[in-house]
Protein backbone atom coordinates (compact mmCIF):
# COMPACT_ATOMS: atom_id res chain seq x y z
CA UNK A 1 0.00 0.00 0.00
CA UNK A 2 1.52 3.84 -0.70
CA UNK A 3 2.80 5.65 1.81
CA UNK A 4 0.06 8.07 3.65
CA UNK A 5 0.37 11.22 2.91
CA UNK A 6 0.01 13.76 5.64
CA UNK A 7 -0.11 18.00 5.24
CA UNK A 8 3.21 19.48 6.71
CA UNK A 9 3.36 22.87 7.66
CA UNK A 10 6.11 25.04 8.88
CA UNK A 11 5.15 27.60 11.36
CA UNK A 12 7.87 30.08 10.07
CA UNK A 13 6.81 30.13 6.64
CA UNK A 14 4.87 33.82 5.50
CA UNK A 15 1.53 32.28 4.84
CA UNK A 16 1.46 29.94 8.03
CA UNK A 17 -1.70 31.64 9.89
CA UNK A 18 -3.87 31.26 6.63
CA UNK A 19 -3.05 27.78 6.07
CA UNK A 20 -3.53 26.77 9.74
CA UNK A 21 -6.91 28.02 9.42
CA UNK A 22 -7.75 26.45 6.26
CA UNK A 23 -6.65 23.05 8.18
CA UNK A 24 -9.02 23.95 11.03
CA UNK A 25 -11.49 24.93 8.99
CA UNK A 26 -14.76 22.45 8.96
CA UNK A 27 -17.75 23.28 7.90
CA UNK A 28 -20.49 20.26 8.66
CA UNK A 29 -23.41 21.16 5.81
CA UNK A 30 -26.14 22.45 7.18
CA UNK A 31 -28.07 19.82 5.63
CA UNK A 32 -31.59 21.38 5.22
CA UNK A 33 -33.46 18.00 4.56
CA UNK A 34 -32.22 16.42 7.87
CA UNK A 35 -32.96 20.20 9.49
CA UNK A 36 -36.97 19.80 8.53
CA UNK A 37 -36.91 15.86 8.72
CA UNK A 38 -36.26 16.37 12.36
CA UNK A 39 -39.02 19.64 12.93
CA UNK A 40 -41.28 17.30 11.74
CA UNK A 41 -40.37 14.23 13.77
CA UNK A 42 -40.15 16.70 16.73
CA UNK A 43 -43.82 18.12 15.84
CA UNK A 44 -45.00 14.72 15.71
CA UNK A 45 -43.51 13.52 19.58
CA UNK A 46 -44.69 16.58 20.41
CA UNK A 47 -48.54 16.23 19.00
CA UNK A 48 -49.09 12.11 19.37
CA UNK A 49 -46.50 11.37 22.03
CA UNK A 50 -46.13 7.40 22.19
CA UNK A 51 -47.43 6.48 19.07
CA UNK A 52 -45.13 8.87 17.53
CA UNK A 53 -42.17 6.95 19.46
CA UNK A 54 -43.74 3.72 18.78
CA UNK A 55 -44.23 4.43 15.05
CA UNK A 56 -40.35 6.00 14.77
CA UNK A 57 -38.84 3.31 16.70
CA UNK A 58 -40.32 0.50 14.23
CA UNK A 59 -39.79 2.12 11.20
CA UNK A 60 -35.65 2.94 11.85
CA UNK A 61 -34.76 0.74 14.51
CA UNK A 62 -36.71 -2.24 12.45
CA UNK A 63 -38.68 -3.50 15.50
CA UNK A 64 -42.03 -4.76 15.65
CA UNK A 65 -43.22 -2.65 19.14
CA UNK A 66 -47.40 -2.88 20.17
CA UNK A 67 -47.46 -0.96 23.45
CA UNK A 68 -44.94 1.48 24.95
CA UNK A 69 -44.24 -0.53 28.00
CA UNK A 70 -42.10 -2.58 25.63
CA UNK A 71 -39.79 0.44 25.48
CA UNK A 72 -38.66 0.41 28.86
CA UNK A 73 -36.03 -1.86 30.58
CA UNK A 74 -36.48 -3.29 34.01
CA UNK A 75 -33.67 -2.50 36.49
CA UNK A 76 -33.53 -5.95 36.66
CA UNK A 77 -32.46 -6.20 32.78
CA UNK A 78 -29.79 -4.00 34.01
CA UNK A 79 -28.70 -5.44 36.90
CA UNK A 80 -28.64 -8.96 34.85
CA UNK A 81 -26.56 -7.46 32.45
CA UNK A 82 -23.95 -6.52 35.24
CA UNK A 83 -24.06 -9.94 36.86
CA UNK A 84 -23.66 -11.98 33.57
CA UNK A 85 -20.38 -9.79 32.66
CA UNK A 86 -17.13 -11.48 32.19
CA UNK A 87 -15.10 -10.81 35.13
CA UNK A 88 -12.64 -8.74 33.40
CA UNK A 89 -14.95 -6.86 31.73
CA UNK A 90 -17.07 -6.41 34.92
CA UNK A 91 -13.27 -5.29 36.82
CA UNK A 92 -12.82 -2.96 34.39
CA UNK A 93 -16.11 -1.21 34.35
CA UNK A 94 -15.40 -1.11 38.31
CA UNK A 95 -11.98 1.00 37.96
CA UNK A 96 -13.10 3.07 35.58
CA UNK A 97 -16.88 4.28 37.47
CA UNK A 98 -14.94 4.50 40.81
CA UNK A 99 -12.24 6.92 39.40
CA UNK A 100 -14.27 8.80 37.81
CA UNK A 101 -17.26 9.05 40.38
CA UNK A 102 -13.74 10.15 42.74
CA UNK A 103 -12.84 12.66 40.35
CA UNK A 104 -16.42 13.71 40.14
CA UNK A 105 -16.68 13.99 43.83
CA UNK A 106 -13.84 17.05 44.07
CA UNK A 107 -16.37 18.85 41.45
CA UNK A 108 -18.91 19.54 43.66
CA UNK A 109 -20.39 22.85 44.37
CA UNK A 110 -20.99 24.10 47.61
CA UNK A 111 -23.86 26.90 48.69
CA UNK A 112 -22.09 29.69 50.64
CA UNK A 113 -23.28 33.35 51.72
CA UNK A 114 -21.65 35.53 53.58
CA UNK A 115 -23.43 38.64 56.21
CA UNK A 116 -22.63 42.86 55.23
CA UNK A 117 -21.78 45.06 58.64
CA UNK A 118 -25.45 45.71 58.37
CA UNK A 119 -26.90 42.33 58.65
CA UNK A 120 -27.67 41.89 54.91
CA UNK A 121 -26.97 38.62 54.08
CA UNK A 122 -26.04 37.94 50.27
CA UNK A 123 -25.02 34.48 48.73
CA UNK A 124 -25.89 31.53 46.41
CA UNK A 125 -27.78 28.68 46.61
CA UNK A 126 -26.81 25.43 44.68
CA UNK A 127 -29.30 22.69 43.34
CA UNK A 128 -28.78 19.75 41.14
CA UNK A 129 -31.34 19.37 38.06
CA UNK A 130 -34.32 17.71 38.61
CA UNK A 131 -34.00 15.03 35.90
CA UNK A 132 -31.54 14.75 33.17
CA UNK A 133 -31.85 12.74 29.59
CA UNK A 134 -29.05 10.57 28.90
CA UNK A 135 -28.73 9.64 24.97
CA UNK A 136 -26.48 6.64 24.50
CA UNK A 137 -25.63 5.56 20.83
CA UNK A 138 -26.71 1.90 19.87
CA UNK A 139 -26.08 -0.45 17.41
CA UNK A 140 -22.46 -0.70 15.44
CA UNK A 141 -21.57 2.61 18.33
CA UNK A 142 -22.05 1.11 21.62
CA UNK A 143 -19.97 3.06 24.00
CA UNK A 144 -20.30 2.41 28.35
CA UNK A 145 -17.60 4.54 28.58
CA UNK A 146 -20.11 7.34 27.63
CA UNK A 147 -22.42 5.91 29.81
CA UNK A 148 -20.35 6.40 32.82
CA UNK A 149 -18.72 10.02 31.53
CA UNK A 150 -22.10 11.21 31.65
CA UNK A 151 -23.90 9.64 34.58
CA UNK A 152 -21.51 9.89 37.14
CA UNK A 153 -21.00 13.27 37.29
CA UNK A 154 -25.49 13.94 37.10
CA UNK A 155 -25.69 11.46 40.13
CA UNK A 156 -22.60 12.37 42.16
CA UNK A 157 -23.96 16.39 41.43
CA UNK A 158 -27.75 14.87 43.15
CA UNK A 159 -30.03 15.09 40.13
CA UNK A 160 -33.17 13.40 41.01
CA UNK A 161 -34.24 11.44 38.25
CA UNK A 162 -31.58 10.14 35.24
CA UNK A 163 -33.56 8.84 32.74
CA UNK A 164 -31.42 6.95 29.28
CA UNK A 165 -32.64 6.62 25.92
CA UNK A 166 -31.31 4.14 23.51
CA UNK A 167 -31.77 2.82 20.30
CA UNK A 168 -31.79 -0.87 19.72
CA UNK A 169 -32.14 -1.74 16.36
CA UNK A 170 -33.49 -5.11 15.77
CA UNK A 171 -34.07 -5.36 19.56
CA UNK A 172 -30.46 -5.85 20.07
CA UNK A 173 -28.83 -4.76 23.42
CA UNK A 174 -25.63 -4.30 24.30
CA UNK A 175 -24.84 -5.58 27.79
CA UNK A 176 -21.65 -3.54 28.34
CA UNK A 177 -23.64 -0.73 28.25
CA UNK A 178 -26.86 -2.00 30.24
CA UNK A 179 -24.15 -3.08 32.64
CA UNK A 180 -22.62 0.64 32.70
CA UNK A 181 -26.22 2.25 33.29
CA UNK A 182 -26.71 0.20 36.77
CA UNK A 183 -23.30 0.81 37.84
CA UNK A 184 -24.20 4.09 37.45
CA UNK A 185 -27.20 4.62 38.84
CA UNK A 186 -29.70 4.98 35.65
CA UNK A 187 -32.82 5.27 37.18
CA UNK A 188 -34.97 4.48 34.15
CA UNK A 189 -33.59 2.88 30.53
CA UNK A 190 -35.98 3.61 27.33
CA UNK A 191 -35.00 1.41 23.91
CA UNK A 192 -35.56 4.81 22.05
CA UNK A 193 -33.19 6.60 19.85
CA UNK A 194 -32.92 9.06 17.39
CA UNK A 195 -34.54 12.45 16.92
CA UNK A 196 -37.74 11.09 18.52
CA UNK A 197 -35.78 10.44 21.65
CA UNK A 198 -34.67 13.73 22.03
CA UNK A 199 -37.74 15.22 21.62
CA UNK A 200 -39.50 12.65 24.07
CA UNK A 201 -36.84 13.81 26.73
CA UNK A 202 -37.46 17.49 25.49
CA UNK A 203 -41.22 17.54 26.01
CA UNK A 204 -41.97 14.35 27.57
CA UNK A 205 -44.92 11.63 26.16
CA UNK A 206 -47.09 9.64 28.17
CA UNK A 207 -44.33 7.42 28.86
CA UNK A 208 -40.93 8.95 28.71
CA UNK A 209 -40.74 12.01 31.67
CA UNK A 210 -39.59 15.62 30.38
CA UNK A 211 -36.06 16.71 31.58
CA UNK A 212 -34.57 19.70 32.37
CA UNK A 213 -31.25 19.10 29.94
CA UNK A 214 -30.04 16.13 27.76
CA UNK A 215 -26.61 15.44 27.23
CA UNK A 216 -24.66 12.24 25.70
CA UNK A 217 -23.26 12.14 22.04
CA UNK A 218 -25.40 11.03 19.06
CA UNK A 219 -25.45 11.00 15.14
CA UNK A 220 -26.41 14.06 13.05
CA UNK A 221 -30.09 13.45 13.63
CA UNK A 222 -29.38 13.45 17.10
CA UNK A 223 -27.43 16.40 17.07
CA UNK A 224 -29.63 18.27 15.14
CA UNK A 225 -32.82 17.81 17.42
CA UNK A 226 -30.47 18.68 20.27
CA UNK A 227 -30.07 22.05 18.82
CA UNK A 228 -33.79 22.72 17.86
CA UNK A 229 -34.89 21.82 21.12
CA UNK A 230 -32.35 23.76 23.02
CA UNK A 231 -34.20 26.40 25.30
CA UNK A 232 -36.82 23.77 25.83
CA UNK A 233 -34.01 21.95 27.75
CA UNK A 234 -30.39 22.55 28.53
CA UNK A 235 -28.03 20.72 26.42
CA UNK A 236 -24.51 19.45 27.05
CA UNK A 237 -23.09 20.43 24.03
CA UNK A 238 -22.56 19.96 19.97
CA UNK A 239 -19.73 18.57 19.33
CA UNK A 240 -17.90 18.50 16.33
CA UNK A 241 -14.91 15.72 14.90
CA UNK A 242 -12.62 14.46 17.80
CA UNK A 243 -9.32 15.71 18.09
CA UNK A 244 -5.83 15.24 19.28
CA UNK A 245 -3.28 17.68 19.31
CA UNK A 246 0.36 16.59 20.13
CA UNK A 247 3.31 18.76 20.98
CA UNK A 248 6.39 16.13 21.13
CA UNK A 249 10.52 17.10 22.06
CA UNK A 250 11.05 14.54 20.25
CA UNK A 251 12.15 12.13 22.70
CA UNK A 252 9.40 10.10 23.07
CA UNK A 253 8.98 6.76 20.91
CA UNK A 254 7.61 7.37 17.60
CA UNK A 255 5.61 4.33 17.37
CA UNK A 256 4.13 5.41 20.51
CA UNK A 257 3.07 8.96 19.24
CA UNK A 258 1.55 7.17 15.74
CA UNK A 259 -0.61 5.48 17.68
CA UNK A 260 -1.69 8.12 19.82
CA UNK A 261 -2.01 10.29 16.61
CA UNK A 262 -4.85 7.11 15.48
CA UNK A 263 -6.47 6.76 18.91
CA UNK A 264 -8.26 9.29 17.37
CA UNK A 265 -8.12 9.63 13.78
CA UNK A 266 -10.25 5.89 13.62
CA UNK A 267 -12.50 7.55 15.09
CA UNK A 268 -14.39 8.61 11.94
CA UNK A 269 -12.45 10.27 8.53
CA UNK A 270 -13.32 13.39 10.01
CA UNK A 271 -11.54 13.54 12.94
CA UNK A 272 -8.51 15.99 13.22
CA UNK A 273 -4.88 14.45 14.64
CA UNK A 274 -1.64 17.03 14.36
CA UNK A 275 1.82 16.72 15.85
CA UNK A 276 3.69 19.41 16.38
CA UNK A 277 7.60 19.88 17.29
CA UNK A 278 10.72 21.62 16.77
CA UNK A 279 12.57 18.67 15.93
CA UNK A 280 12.80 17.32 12.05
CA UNK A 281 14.19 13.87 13.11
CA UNK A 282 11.31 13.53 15.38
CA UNK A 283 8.49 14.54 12.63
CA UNK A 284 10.35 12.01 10.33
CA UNK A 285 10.58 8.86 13.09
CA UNK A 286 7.03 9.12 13.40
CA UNK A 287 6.00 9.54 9.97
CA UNK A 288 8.11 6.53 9.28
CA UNK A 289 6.01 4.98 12.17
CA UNK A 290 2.75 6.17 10.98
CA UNK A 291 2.99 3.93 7.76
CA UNK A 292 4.44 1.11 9.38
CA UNK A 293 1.88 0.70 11.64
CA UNK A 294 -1.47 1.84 9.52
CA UNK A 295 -1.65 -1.57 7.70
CA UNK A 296 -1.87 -3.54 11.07
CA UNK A 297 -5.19 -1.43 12.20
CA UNK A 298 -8.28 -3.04 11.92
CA UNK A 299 -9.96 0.37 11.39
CA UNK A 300 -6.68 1.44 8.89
CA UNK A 301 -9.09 2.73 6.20
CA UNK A 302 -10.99 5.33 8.66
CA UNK A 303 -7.18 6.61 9.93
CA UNK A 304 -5.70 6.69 6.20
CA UNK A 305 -9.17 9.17 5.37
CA UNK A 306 -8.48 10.88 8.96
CA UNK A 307 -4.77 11.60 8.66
CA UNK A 308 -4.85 12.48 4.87
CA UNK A 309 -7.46 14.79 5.09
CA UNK A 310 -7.54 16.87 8.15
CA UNK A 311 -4.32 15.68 9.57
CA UNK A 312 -1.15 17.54 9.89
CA UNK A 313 3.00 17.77 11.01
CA UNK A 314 3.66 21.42 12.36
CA UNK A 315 7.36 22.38 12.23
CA UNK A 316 8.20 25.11 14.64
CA UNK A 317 11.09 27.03 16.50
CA UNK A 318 10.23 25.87 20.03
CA UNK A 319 8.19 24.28 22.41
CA UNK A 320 6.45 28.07 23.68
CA UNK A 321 6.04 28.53 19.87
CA UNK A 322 4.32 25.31 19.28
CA UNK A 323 2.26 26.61 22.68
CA UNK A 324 1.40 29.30 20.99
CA UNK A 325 -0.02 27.47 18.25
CA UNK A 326 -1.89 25.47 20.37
CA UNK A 327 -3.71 27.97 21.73
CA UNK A 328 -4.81 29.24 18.66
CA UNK A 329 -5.81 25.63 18.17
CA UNK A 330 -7.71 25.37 21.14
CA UNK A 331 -7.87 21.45 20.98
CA UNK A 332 -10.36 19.01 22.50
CA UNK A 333 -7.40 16.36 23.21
CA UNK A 334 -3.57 18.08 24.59
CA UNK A 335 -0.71 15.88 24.81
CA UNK A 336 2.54 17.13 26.31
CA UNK A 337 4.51 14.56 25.51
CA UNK A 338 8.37 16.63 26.44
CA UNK A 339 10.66 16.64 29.40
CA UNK A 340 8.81 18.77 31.78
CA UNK A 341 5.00 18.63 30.81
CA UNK A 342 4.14 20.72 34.03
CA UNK A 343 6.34 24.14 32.45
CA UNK A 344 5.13 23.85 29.12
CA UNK A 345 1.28 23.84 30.26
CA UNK A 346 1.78 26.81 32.41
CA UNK A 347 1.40 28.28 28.76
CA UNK A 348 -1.62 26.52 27.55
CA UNK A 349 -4.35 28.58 27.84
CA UNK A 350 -6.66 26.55 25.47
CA UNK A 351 -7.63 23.02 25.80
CA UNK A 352 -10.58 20.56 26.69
CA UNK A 353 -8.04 18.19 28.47
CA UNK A 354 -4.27 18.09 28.95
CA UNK A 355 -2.72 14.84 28.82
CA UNK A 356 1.33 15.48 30.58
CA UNK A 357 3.95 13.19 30.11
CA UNK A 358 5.25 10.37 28.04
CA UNK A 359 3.23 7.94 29.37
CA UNK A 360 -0.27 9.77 29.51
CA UNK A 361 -1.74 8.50 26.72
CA UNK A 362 -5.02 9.90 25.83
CA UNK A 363 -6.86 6.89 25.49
CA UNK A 364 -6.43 6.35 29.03
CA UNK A 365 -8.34 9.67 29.64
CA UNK A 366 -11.09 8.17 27.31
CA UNK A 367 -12.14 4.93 29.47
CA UNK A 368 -10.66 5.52 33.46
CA UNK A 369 -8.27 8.40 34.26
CA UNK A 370 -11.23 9.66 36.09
CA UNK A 371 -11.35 13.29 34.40
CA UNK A 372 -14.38 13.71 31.91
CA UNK A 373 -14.11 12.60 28.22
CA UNK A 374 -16.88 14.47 27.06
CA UNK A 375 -15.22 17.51 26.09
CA UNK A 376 -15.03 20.90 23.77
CA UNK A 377 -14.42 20.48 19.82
CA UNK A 378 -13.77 22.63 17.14
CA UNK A 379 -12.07 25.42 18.97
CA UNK A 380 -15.18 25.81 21.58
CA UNK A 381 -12.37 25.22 24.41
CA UNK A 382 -11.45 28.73 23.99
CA UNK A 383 -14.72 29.49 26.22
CA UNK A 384 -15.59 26.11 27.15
CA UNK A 385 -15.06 23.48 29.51
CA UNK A 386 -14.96 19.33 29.81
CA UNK A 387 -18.50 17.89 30.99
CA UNK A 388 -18.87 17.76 34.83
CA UNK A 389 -20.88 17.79 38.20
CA UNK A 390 -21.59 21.75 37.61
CA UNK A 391 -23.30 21.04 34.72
CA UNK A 392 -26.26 19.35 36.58
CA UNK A 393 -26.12 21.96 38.98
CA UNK A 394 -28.00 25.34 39.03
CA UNK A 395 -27.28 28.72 40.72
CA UNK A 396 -29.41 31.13 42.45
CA UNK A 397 -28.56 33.77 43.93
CA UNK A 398 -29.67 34.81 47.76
CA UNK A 399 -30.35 38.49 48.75
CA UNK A 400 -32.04 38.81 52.63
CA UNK A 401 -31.40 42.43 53.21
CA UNK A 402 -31.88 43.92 56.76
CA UNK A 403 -34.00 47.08 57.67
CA UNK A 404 -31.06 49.07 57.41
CA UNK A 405 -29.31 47.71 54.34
CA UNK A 406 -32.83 47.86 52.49
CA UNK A 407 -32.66 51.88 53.33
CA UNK A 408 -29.22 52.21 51.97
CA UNK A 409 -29.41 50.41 49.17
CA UNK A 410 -32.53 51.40 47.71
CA UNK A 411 -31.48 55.17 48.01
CA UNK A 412 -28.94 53.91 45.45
CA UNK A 413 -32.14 51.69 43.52
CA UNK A 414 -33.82 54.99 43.02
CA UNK A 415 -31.41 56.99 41.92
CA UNK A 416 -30.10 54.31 38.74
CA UNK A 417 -34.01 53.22 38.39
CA UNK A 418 -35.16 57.20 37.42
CA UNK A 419 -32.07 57.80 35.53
CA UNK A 420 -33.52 54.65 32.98
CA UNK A 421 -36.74 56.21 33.07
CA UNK A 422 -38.50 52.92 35.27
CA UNK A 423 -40.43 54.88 38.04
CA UNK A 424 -42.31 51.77 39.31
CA UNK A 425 -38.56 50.34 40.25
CA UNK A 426 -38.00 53.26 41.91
CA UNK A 427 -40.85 53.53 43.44
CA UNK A 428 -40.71 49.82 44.79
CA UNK A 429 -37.46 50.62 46.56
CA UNK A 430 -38.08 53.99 47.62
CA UNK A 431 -40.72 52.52 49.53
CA UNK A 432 -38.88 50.72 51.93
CA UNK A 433 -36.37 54.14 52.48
CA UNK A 434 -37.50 54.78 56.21
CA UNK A 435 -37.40 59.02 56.14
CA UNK A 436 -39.35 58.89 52.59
C-alpha cells in the first residue's frame, strides 16, 4: 500500500496563519433535509406522544413494538446485564466508574453566603437538576464509557431522576452498556433513539418524563434535534470531529506517538490528529512509524481518510512557539509529551483536556483516568469546559437584606431606576427608604 500522505506545515513560513486556518477549517453542511426531517419528527412527539415513538422506533430501529411498556427496561435487565459480565470486563467497568465518580466527587459545588456590617446577608444557593436525559448511541456505536462520563457526574452532582434513551435496532442490546447504566445509577432505561428520543426527553410523552437538559453524544439526527430543542431543555453540548493535538521534544517513541495520533483519527475520517515539534528527526521517526503501523489497524481505512485529510506535522522554533499554536488551536485532546509537561502547560491557555507526560496517553483519559471525556471540539475550548458535576447543577442567587441595608441600598435603587426612566422600580425601593 503507498505511503500516507500527511499535510506538513512550517510555522515560520509567511503564509502559516492562513493555512492553519484552512486546516481547522470544517464546515459540517447544514443539511436542510435532515434540518426539517427532524421539525417534523419533533412536531409529531410533540402532537401524538407514544405512538409517535412507537411508530419511529419501528420504522428505523426495524422493530415490531405494540405498546410502549415494551420500550422500557427493568432495572432488573440491568442489573442482569452486570451480573452476567465477564469478570474482566465487569473489573474494568469497576476501575473506571470509581475513578471517575472520585474525580467527580472534588467537582462539587458548595452553597455559601456571607453577612454585610449591616446584617444583609447575600449568597448563592446550589441545586442539582431535577431530571436529566441521557442519549447513549446503539447499534455498530455502543460506548459504556459514555455511559459512565455522563452519569456519574449527574448522580454524584444529586439530580433526582436520570432517565437513558437508547436505540436498539433489531431489539439488540448491548450488555456492556446495560451493565454501565446500573453501575451508574440509571434510574430508568428507554430502547428509544434518534430524533424522537430527544424530543421525548425534550417535552416528555405519556411514557418517557420531560427533563430539564439532555446530554450524551449522538449522530447528526441526534445532534440536530439537540439544537432545535435547546431552550426547551439545557443541552450538554454539539460537538464537532474528535481531536488530538500533540506537541512532542522529540524524545518520546515514535511508534508510541503514531498510535496516539490514530487513537483518534479511527474515530471517523473526520476527525482531526496534528503533531507538532521543533525537531525534524522527530516529525520524520514518526511519519516513518505512521505507515508502518497503519496496515496492522483493523480500522486502517478510517485513519488513512483521517490523517490524509484533516491531519497535519507542524514544524516550529520551540516548544512556547508550538504553545502558541496550540492555543490558537484550542484542541479538545492536549498531549505534552516533552521533558517537563508541568512548564510547558503553564502556557496553555486553550484546551478541553491536557494529557502530561510520556506515558499519559489519551486513550487512558477516554475509558478511566477519572477526568471527563466528554469535552469541547472545534475550537469551543477557547470558552468552554470538559463535561462535569456543575453542569447538573444550578445557581441562584440569595439576597435577605436587613431594615437598614434595604434603606441604603434602595437610596442607590432609586437613583439608577429614574435615571432609565422605570419609576415603578424606583418607586418599589423607595418605599422601603425609612425618612421617605
Amino acid at each position: 500500500m503507498s505511503f500516507l500522505n500527511i499535510t506538513k506545515l512550517d510555522a515560520s513560513s509567511a503564509n502559516f496563519k492562513q493555512q492553519l486556518k484552512q486546516l481547522l477549517a470544517f464546515n459540517e453542511s447544514d443539511d436542510r433535509d435532515i434540518h426539517q426531517r427532524v421539525l417534523d419528527i419533533i412536531a409529531d412527539v410533540r402532537k401524538s406522544g407514544d405512538k409517535a415513538i412507537i411508530d419511529y422506533t419501528n420504522r428505523f430501529d426495524h422493530r415490531n413494538v405494540t405498546q410502549a411498556s415494551e420500550l422500557e427496561l427493568s432495572q432488573h435487565v440491568l442489573k442482569a446485564a452486570w451480573e452476567n459480565l465477564p469478570v474482566d470486563q465487569s473489573q474494568a467497568l469497576q476501575v473506571a466508574e470509581d475513578r471517575i465518580r472520585s474525580y467527580a466527587e472534588h467537582q462539587k459545588i458548595q452553597s455559601w453566603q456571607y453577612t454585610e456590617s449591616d446584617g444583609t446577608v447575600l449568597g448563592q444557593k446550589v441545586t442539582p437538576l431535577d431530571r436529566v436525559g441521557l442519549y447513549v448511541p446503539g447499534g455498530k456505536a455502543s460506548y459504556p464509557s459514555s455511559v459512565l462520563m455522563n452519569a456519574i457526574p449527574a448522580k454524584v452532582a444529586g439530580v433526582g431522576e436520570l432517565i437513558m434513551v437508547v436505540p436498539t435496532p433489531y431489539n439488540e442490546t448491548n450488555d456492556l452498556v446495560l451493565a454501565a447504566a446500573f453501575l451508574a445509577g440509571v434510574d430508568r432505561v428507554f430502547t428509544v433513539g434518534g430524533a424522537q428520543a430527544i424530543a421525548g426527553l425534550a417535552y416528555g410523552t405519556e411514557m418517557i418524563p420531560a427533563v430539564a437538559k439532555i446530554v450524551g453524544p449522538g449522530n447528526i439526527y441526534v445532534a440536530t434535534a439537540k439544537k432545535l430543542v435547546f431552550g426547551q431543555v439545557g443541552i450538554d453540548m454539539i460537538a464537532g470531529p474528535s481531536e488530538i493535538l500533540i506537541i512532542c521534544d522529540g524524545k518520546t517513541n515514535p511508534d508510541w506517538i503514531a498510535m496516539d495520533l490514530f487513537s483518534q483519527a479511527e474515530h471517523d475520517e473526520n476527525a482531526q490528529a496534528i503533531l507538532i515539534s521543533h525537531d525534524n528527526d522527530c516529525l520524520n521517526a514518526v511519519e516513518q512509524s505512521i505507515n508502518a503501523l497503519l496496515s496492522g489497524m483493523e480500522r486502517s481505512d478510517v485513519i488513512r481518510a483521517s490523517l490524509s485529510t484533516r491531519g497535519a506535522f507542524i514544524k516550529v522554533e520551540s516548544l512556547k512557539q508550538a504553545a502558541d499554536i496550540a492555543n490558537i488551536i484550542a484542541p479538545e485532546h492536549l498531549e505534552l509529551s516533552v521533558e517537563n509537561a508541568e512548564l510547558l502547560s503553564d502556557s496553555i491557555h486553550h484546551a478541553g483536556a491536557i494529557f502530561m507526560g510520556r506515558y499519559t496517553a489519551e486513550a487512558l483519559g477516554d475509558y478511566c483516568a477519572g477526568p471527563n471525556h466528554v469535552l469541547p471540539t472545534s475550537g469551543t475550548a477557547r470558552f468552554s469546559s470538559p463535561l462535569g458535576v456543575y453542569d447538573f447543577q444550578k445557581r441562584s442567587s440569595l439576597i435577605n437584606c436587613s431594615q437598614v441595608g434595604s434603606d441604603k441600598l434602595a437610596r442607590t435603587a432609586s437613583v439608577l431606576a429614574r435615571g432609565e426612566g422605570l419609576t415603578a422600580h424606583a418607586k418599589s425601593a423607595e418605599y422601603r427608604i425609612k425618612s421617605f
